[in-house]
N, C-alpha and C. Protein backbone atom coordinates (compact mmCIF):
# COMPACT_ATOMS: atom_id res chain seq x y z
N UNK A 1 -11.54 70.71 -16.08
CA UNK A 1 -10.92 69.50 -16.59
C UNK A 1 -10.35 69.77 -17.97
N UNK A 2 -9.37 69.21 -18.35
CA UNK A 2 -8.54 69.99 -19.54
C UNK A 2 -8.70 68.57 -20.56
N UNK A 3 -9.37 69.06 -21.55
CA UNK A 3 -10.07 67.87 -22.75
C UNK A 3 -8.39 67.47 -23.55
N UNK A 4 -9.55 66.26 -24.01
CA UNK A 4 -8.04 65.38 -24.50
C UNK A 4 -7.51 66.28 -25.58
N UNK A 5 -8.40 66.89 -26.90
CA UNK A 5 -7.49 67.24 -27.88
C UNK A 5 -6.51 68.47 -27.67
N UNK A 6 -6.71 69.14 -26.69
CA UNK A 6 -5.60 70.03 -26.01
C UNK A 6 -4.81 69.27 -26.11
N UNK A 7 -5.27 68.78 -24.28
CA UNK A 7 -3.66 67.58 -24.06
C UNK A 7 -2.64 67.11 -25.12
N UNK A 8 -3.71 66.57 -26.36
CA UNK A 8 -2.97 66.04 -27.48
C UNK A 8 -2.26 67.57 -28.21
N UNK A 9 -2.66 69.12 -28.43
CA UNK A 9 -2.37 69.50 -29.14
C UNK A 9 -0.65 70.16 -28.07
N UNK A 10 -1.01 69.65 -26.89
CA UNK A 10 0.12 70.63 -26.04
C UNK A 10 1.62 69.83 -26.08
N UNK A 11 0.86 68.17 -26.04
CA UNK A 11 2.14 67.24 -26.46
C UNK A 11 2.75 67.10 -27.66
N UNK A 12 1.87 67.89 -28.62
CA UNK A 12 2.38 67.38 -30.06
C UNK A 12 3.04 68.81 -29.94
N UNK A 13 3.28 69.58 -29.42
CA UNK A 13 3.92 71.07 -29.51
C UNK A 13 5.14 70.72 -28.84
N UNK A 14 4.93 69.78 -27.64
CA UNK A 14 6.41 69.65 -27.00
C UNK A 14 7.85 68.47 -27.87
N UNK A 15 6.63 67.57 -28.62
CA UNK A 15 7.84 66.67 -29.39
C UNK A 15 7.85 67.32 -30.72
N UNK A 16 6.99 68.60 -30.97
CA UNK A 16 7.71 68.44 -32.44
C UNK A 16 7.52 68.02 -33.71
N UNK A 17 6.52 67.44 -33.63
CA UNK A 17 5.97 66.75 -35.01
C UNK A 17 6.49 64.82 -35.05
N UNK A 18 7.48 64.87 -35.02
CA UNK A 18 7.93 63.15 -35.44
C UNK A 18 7.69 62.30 -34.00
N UNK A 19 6.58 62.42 -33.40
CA UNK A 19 5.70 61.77 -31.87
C UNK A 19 4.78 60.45 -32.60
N UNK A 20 4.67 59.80 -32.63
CA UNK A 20 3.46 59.03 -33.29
C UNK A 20 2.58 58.93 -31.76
N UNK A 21 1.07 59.61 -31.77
CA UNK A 21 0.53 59.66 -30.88
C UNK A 21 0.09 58.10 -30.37
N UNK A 22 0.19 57.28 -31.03
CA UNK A 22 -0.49 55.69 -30.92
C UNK A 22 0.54 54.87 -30.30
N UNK A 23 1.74 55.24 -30.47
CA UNK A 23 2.59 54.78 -29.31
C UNK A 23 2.59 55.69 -27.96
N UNK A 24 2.37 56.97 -27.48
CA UNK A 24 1.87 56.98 -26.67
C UNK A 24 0.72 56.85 -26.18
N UNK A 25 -0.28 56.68 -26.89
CA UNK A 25 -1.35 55.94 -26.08
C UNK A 25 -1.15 54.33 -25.54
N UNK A 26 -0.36 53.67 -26.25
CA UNK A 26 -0.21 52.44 -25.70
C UNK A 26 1.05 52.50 -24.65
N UNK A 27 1.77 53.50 -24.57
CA UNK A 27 2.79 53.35 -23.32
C UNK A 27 1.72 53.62 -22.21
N UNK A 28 0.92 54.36 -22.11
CA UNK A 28 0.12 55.07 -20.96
C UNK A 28 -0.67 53.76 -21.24
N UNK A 29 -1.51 52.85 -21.73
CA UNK A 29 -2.51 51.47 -21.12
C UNK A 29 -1.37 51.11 -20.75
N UNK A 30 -0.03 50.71 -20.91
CA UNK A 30 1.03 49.62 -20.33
C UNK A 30 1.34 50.28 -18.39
N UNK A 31 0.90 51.97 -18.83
CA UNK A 31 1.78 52.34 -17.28
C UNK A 31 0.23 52.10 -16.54
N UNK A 32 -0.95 52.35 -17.25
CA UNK A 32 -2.06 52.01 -16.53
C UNK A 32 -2.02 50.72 -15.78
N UNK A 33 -2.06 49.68 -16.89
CA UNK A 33 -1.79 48.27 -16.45
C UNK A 33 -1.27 47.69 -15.37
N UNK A 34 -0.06 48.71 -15.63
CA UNK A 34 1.42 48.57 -14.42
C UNK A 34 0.53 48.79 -12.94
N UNK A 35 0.00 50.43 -13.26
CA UNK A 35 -0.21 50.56 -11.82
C UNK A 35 -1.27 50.04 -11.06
N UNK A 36 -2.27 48.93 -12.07
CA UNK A 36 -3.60 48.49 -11.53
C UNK A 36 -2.64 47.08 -10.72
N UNK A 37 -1.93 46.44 -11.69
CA UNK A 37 -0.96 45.71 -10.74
C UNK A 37 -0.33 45.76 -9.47
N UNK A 38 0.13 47.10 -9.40
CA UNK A 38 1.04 47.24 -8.29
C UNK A 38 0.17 47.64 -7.17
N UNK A 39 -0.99 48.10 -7.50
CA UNK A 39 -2.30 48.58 -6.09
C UNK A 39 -2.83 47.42 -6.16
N UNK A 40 -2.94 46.60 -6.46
CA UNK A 40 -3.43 45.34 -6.63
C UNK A 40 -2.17 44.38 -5.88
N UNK A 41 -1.35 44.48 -5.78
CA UNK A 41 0.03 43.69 -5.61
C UNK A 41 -0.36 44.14 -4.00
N UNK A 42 -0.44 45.34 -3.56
CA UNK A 42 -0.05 46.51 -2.57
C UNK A 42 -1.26 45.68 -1.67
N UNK A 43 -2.10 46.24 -2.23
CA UNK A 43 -3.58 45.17 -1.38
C UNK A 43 -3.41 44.24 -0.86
N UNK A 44 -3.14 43.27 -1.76
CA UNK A 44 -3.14 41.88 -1.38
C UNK A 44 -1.97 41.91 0.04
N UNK A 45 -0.94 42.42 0.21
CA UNK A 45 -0.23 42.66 0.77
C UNK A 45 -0.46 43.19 1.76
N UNK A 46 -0.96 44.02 2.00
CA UNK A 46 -1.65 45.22 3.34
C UNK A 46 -2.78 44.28 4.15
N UNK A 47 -3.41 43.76 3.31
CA UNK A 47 -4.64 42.92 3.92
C UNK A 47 -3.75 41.91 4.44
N UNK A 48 -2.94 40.99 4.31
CA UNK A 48 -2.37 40.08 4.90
C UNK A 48 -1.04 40.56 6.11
N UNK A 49 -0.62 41.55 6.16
CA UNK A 49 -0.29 42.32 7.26
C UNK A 49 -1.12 42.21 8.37
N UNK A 50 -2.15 43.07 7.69
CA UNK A 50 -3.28 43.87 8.86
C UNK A 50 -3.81 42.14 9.35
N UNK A 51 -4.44 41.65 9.22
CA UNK A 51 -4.87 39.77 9.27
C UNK A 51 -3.70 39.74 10.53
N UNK A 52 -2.45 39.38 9.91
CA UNK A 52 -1.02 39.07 10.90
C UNK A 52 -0.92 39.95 12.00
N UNK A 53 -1.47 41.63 11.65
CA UNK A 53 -0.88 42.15 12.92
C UNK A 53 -2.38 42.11 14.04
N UNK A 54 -3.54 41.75 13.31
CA UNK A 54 -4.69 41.78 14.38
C UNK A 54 -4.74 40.25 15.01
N UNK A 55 -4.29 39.38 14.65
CA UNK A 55 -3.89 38.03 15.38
C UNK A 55 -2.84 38.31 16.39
N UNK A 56 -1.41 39.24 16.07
CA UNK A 56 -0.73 39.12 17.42
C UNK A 56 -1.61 39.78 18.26
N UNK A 57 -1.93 41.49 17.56
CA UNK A 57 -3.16 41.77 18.83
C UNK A 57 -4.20 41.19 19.34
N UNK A 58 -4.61 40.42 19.25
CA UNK A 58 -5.10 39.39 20.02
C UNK A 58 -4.98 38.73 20.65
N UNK A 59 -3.84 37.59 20.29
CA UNK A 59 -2.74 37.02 21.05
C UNK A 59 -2.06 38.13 22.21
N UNK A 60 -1.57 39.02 22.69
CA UNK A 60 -1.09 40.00 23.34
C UNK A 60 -2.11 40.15 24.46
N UNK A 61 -3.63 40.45 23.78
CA UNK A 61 -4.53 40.71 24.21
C UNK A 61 -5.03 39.57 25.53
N UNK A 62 -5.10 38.13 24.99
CA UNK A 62 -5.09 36.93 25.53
C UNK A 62 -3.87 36.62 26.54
N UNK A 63 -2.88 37.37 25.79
CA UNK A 63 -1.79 37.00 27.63
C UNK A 63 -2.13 37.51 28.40
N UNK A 64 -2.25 38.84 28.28
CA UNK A 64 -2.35 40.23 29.21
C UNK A 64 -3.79 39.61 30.35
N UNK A 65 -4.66 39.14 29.38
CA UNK A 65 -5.82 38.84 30.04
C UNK A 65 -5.54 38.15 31.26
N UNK A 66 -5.13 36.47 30.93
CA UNK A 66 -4.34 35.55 31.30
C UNK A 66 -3.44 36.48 32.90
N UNK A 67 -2.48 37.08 32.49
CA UNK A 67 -1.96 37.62 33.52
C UNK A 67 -2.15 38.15 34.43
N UNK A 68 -3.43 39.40 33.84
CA UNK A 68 -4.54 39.47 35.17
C UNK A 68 -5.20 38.75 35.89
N UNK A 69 -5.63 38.05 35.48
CA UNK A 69 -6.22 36.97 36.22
C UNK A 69 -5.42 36.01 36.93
N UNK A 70 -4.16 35.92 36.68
CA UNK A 70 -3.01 35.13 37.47
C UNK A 70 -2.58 35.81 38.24
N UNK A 71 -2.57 37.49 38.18
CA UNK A 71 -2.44 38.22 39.66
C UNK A 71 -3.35 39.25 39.55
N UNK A 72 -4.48 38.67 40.42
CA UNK A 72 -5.51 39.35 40.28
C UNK A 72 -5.14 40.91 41.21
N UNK A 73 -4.87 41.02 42.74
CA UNK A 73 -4.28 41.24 43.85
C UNK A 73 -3.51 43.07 42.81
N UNK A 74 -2.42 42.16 42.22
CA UNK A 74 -2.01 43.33 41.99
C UNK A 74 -2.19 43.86 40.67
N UNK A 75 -3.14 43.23 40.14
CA UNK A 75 -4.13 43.87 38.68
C UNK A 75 -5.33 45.16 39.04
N UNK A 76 -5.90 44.85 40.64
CA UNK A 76 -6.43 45.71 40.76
C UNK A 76 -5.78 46.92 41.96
N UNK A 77 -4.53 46.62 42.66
CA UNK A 77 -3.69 47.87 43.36
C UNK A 77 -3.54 48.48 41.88
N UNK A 78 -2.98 47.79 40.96
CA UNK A 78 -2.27 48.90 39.50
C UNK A 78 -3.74 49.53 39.27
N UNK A 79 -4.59 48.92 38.95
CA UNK A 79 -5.96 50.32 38.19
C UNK A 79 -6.19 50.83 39.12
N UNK A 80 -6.22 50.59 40.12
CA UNK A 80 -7.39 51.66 41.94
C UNK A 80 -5.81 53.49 41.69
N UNK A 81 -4.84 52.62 41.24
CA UNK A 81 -3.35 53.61 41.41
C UNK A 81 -3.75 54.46 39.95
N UNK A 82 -3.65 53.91 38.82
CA UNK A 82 -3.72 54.51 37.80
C UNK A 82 -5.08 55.55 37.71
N UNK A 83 -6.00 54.61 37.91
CA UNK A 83 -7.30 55.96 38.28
C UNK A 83 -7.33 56.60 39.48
N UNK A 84 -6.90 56.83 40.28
CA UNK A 84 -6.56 58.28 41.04
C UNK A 84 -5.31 58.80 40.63
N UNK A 85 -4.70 58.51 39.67
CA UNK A 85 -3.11 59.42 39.09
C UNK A 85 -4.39 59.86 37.77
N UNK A 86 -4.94 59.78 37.01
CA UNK A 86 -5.85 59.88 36.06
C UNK A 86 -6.99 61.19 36.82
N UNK A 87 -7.22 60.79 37.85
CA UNK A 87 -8.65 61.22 38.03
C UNK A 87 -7.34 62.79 39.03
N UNK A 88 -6.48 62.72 39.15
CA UNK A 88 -5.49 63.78 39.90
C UNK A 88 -5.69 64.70 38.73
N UNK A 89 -4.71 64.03 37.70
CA UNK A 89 -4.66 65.27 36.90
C UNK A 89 -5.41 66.03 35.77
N UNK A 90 -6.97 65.01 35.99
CA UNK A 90 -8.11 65.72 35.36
C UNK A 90 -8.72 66.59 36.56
N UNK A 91 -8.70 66.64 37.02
CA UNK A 91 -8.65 67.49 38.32
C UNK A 91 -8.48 68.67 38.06
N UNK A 92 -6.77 68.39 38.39
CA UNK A 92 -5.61 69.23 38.07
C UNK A 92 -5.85 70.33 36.57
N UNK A 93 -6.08 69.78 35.40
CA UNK A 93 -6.47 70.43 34.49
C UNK A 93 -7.50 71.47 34.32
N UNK A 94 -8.91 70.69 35.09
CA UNK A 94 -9.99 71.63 35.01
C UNK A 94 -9.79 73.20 35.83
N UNK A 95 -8.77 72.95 36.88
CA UNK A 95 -8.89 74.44 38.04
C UNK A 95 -8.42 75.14 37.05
């Protein structure tokens, strides 16, 4: 881990002498600030997505259900079909 008075002696080598170190310490709390905001902004945001997109999945979830059960007949020809096309080419894989 590289200690602050380096850091400080490597920046004061790159400006030169006329740097006042106390204005960059307060630009860096302002970009700190900034970025506790913007992950904070980002959050609040992501969580209310994820909320929105696990309600349509649900909703989706609830038709689909719904639909099976409104054709039951050919809810179970489609799985009896899909698990022997499934159970073929695990089969198929193991030889």
């Amino acid at each position: 881990m590289v200690s602050l008075a380096r850091a400080e002696r490597k920046a004061a080598r790159l400006v030169k002498g006329n740097f006042d170190m106390d204005e960059l310490y307060d630009q860096l709390d302002s970009l700190r600030e900034y970025v506790q905001e913007l992950s904070a902004g980002m959050g609040k945001s992501a969580s209310r997505q994820f909320g929105r997109a696990r309600g349509l999945a649900a909703d989706a979830a609830r038709d689909a259900e719904e639909t099976m059960k409104d054709n039951l007949a050919a809810s179970l020809i489609l799985a009896l079909g899909l698990g022997i096309a499934v159970g073929y080419f695990l089969r198929r894989g193991t030889e």
